[in-house]
Protein backbone atom coordinates (compact mmCIF):
# COMPACT_ATOMS: atom_id res chain seq x y z
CA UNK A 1 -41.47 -6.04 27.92
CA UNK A 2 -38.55 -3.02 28.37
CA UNK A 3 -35.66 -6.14 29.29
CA UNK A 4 -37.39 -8.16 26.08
CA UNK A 5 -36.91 -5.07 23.87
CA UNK A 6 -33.45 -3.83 25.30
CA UNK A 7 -32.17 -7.30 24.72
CA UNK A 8 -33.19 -7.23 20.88
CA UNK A 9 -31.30 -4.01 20.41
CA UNK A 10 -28.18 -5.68 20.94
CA UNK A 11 -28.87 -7.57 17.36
CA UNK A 12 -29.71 -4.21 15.86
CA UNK A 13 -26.46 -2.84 17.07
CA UNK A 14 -24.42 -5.62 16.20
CA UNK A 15 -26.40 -5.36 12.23
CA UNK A 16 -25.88 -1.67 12.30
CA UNK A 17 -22.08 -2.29 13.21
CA UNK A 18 -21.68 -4.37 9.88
CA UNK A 19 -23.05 -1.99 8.13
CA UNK A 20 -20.66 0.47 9.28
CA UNK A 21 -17.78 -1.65 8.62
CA UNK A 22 -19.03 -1.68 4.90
CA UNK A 23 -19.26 -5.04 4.97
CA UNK A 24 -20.13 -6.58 1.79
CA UNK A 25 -22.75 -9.37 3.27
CA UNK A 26 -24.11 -8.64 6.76
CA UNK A 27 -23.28 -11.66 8.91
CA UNK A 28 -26.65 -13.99 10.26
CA UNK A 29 -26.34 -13.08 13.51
CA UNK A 30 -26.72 -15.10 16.57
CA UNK A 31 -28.95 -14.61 19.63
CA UNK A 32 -29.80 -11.45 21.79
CA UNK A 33 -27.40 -12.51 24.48
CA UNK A 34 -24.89 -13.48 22.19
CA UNK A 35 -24.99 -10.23 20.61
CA UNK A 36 -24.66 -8.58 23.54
CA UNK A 37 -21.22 -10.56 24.19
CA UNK A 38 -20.14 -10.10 21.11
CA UNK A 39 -20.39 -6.32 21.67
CA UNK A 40 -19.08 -6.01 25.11
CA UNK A 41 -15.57 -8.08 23.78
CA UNK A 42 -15.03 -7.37 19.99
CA UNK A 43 -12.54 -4.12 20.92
CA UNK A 44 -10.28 -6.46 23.41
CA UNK A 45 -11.21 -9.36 21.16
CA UNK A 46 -11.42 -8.89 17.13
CA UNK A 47 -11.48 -12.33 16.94
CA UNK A 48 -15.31 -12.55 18.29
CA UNK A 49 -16.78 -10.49 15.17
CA UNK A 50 -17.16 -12.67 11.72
CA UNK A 51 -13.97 -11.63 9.31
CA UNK A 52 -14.51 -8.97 6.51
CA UNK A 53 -13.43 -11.42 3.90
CA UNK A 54 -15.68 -13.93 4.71
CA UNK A 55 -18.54 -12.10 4.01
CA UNK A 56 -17.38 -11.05 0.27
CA UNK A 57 -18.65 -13.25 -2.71
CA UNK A 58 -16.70 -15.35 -4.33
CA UNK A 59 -17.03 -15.19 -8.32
CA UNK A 60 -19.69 -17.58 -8.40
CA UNK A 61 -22.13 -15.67 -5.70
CA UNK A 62 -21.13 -18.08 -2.95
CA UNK A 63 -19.91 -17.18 0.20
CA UNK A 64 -16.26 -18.82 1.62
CA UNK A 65 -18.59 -20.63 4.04
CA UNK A 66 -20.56 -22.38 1.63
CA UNK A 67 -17.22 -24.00 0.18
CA UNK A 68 -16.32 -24.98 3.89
CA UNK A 69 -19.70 -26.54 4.21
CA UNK A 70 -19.14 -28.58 0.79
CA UNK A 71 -15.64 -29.89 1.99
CA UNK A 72 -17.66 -30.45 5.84
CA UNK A 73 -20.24 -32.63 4.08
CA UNK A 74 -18.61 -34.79 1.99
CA UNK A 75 -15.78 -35.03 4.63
CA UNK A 76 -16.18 -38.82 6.04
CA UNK A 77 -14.51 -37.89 9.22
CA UNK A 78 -16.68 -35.01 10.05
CA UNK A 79 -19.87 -35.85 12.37
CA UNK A 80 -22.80 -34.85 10.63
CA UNK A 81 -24.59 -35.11 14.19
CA UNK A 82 -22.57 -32.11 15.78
CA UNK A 83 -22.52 -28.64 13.15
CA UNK A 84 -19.47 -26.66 14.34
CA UNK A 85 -20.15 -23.38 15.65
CA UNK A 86 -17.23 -21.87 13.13
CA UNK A 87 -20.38 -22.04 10.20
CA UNK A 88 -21.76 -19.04 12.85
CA UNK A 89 -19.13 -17.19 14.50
CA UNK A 90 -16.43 -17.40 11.99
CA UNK A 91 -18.11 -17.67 8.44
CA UNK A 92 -21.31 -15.72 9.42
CA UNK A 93 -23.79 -18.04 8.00
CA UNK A 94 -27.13 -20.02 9.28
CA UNK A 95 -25.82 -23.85 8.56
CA UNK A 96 -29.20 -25.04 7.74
CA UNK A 97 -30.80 -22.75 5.75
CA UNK A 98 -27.36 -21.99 3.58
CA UNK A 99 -27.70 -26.43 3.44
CA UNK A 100 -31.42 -25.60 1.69
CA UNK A 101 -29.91 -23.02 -0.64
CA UNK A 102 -26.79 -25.14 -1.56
CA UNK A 103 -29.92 -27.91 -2.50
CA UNK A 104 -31.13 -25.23 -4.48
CA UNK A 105 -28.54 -24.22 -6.38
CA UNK A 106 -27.55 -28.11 -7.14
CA UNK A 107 -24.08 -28.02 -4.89
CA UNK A 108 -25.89 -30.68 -2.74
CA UNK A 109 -28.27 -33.62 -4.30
CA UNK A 110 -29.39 -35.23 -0.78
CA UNK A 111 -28.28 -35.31 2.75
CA UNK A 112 -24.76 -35.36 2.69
CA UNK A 113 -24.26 -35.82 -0.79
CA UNK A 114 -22.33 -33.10 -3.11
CA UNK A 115 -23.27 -32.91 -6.70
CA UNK A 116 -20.79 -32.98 -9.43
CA UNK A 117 -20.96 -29.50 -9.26
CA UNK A 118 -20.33 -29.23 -5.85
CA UNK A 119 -17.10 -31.53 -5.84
CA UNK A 120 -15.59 -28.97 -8.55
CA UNK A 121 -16.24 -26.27 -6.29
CA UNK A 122 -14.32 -27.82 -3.73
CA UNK A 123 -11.84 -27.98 -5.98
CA UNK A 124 -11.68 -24.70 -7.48
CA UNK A 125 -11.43 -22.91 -4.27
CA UNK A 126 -9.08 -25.50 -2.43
CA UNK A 127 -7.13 -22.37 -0.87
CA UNK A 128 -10.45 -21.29 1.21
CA UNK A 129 -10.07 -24.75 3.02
CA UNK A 130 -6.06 -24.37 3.54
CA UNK A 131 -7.29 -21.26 4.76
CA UNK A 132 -9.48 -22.85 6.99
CA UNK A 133 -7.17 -24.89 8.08
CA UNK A 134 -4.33 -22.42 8.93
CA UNK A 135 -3.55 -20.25 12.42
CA UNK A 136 -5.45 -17.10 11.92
CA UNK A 137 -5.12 -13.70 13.66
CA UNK A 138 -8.05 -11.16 13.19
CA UNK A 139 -7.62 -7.34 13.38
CA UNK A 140 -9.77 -4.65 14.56
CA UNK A 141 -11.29 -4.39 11.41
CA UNK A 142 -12.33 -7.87 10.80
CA UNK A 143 -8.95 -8.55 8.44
CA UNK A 144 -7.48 -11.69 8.63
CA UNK A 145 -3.97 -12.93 8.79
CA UNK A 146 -3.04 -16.31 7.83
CA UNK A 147 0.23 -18.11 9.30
CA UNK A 148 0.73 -21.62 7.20
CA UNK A 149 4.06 -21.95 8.82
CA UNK A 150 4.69 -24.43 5.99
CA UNK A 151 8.38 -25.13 6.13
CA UNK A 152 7.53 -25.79 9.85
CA UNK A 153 5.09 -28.07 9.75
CA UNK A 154 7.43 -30.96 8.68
CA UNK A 155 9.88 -30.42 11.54
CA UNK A 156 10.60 -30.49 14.80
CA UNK A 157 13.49 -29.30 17.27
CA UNK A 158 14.84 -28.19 13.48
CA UNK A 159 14.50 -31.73 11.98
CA UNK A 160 12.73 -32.63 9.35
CA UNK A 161 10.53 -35.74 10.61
CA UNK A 162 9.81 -38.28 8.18
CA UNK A 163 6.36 -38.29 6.16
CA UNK A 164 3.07 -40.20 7.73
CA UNK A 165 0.24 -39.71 6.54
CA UNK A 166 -2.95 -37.61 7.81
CA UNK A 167 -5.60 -39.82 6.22
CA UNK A 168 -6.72 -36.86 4.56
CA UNK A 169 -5.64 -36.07 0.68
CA UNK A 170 -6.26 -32.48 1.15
CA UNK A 171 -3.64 -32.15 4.41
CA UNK A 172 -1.09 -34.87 2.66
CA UNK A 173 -1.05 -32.07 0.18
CA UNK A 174 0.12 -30.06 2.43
CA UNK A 175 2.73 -31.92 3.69
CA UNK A 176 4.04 -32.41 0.39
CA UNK A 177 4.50 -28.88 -0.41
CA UNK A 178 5.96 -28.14 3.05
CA UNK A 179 8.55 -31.22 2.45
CA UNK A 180 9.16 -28.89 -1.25
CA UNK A 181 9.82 -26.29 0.93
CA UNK A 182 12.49 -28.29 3.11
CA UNK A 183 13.84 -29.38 -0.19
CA UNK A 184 13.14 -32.97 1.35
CA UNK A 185 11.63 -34.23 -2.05
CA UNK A 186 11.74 -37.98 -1.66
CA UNK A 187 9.40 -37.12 2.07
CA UNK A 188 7.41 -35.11 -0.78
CA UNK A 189 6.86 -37.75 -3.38
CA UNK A 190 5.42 -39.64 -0.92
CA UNK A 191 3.30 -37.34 0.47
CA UNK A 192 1.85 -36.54 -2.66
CA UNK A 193 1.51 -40.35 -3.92
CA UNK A 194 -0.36 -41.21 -0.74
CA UNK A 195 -2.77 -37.97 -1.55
CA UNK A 196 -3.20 -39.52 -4.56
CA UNK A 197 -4.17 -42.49 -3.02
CA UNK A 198 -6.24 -41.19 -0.61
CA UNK A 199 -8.63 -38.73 -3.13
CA UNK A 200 -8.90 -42.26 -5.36
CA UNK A 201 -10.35 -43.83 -2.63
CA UNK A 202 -13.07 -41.00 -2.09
CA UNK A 203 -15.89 -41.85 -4.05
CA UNK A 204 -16.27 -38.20 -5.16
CA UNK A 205 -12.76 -37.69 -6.52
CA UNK A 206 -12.16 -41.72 -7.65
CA UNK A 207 -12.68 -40.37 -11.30
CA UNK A 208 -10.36 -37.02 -10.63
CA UNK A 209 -8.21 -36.54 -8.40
CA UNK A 210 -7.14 -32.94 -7.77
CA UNK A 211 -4.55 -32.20 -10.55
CA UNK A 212 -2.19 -30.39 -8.31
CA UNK A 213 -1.10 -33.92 -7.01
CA UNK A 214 -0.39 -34.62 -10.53
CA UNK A 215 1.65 -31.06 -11.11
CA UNK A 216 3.44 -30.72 -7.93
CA UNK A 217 5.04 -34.36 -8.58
CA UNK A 218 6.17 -33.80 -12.30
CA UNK A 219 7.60 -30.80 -10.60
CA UNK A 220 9.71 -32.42 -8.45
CA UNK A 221 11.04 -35.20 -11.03
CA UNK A 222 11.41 -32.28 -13.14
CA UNK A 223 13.68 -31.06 -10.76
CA UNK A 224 15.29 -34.45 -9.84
CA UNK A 225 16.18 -34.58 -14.12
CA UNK A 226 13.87 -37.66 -13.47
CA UNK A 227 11.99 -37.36 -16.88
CA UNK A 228 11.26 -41.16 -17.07
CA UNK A 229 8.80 -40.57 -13.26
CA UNK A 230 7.98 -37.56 -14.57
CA UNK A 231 6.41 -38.64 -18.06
CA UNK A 232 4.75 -41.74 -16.11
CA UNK A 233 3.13 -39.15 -13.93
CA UNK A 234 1.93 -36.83 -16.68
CA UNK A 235 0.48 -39.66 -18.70
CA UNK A 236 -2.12 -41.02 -15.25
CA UNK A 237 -2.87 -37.22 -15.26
CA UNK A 238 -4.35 -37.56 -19.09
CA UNK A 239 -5.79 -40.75 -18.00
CA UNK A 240 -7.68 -38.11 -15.52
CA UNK A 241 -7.54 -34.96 -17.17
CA UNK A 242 -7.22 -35.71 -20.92
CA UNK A 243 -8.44 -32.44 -22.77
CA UNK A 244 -5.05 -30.57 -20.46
CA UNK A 245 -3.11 -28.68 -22.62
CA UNK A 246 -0.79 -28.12 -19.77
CA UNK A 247 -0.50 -31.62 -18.97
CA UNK A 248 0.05 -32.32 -22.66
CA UNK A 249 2.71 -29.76 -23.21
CA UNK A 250 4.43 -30.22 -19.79
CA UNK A 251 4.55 -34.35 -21.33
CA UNK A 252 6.12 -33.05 -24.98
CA UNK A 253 8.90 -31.39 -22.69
CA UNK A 254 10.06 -34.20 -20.66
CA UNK A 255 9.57 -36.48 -23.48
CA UNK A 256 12.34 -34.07 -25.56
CA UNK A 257 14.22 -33.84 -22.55
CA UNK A 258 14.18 -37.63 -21.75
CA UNK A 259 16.25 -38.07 -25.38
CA UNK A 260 18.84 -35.85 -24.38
CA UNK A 261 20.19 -37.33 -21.27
């Protein structure tokens, strides 16, 4: 019974050491022994203790694991079979019962299946996934740094290589901007037309495709004095997004700027 009861103090140290940290939402912590790891290595390793940040609401009272689990679900590529351990370690959260309370609050309509609602999410808080996505260095206080690297990510040896795609409209994306970054715009243009072709494809973003595609690209022909691409590419963003005043005005200007060349 005394081993039993020393093991579950390593949970009520590990609680008690959130609450120290001040941190806004106290990680679901993992087992006994795990706990006891976790304790033993977080001073030699920050990177074993969940991040500060990812335990502070967003504005809509979700958590930035929640929005990973939307974009995990409704990835295609992801196997619903094997739940990465990230949802634990990383974003502090119990995968299945945060998938009950995402049912709950209509984010998810079935197994596997994002709502509406959900799919807007996603695309509100796109950064949290880039964020996923990126290299990440914790500190001692559970702080994270990010390192996108961006300008790098299209080269090698110094070279810029030329664009292929990921398969996924959400890392095309990020190739495009990285080609911006290079100043490599045709790479860029293509990039972000085969994002575009990618999110039409996905049967939750056939009917809207993330408007950045649509903003980065009149962007670039804006740059390019290409105002003929440029208005084409504004007007299949109305067809998509027609109540846009940005859109609209951003057309009005290329359309006045088209006359003077």
């Amino acid at each position: 019974m005394k081993f039993f009861t020393n093991l579950q103090s390593y949970k009520k140290q590990l609680e008690k050491f959130y609450i120290k940290e001040k941190y806004e939402t106290i990680p679901f912590l993992p087992s006994e022994e795990e706990c006891k790891r976790i304790l033993a290595e977080y001073k030699t390793f920050p990177s074993v203790i969940v991040p500060k940040e990812n335990m502070k609401k967003l504005n809509n009272g979700l958590l930035p694991g929640h929005i990973i689990m939307l974009w995990w679900i409704c990835n295609p590529r992801t196997n619903k079979e094997n739940i990465p351990l990230y949802f634990l370690y990383e974003y502090g959260i119990d995968f299945h019962k945060q998938f009950d309370f995402l049912i709950s609050k209509n984010y998810i309509i079935g197994k596997w299946i994002i709502s509406e609602l959900g799919r807007k999410t996603i695309e509100k808080y796109e950064y949290i996934i880039r964020n996923h996505k990126a290299f990440k260095t914790i500190d001692k206080n559970g702080n994270i740094k990010y390192s996108y690297q961006d300008k790098k990510r299209t080269q090698v040896n110094g070279k810029i290589i030329p664009f292929k795609s990921t398969g996924d409209f959400v890392e095309d994306q990020h190739l495009g901007y990285s080609y911006e970054q290079n100043k490599d715009y045709p790479n860029a243009i293509k990039a972000y037309e085969s994002a575009l072709r990618l999110s039409l494809k996905d049967k939750m973003f056939s009917n809207c495709p993330p408007p950045n595609i649509f903003t980065r690209l009149a962007i670039i022909y804006r740059k390019q004095k290409d105002y003929s691409s440029e208005i084409k590419v504004l007007n299949q963003a109305l067809m998509y997004y027609p109540s846009s005043e940005t859109f609209q005005k951003r057309l009005e200007k290329a359309k006045l700027l088209n006359t003077k060349k």
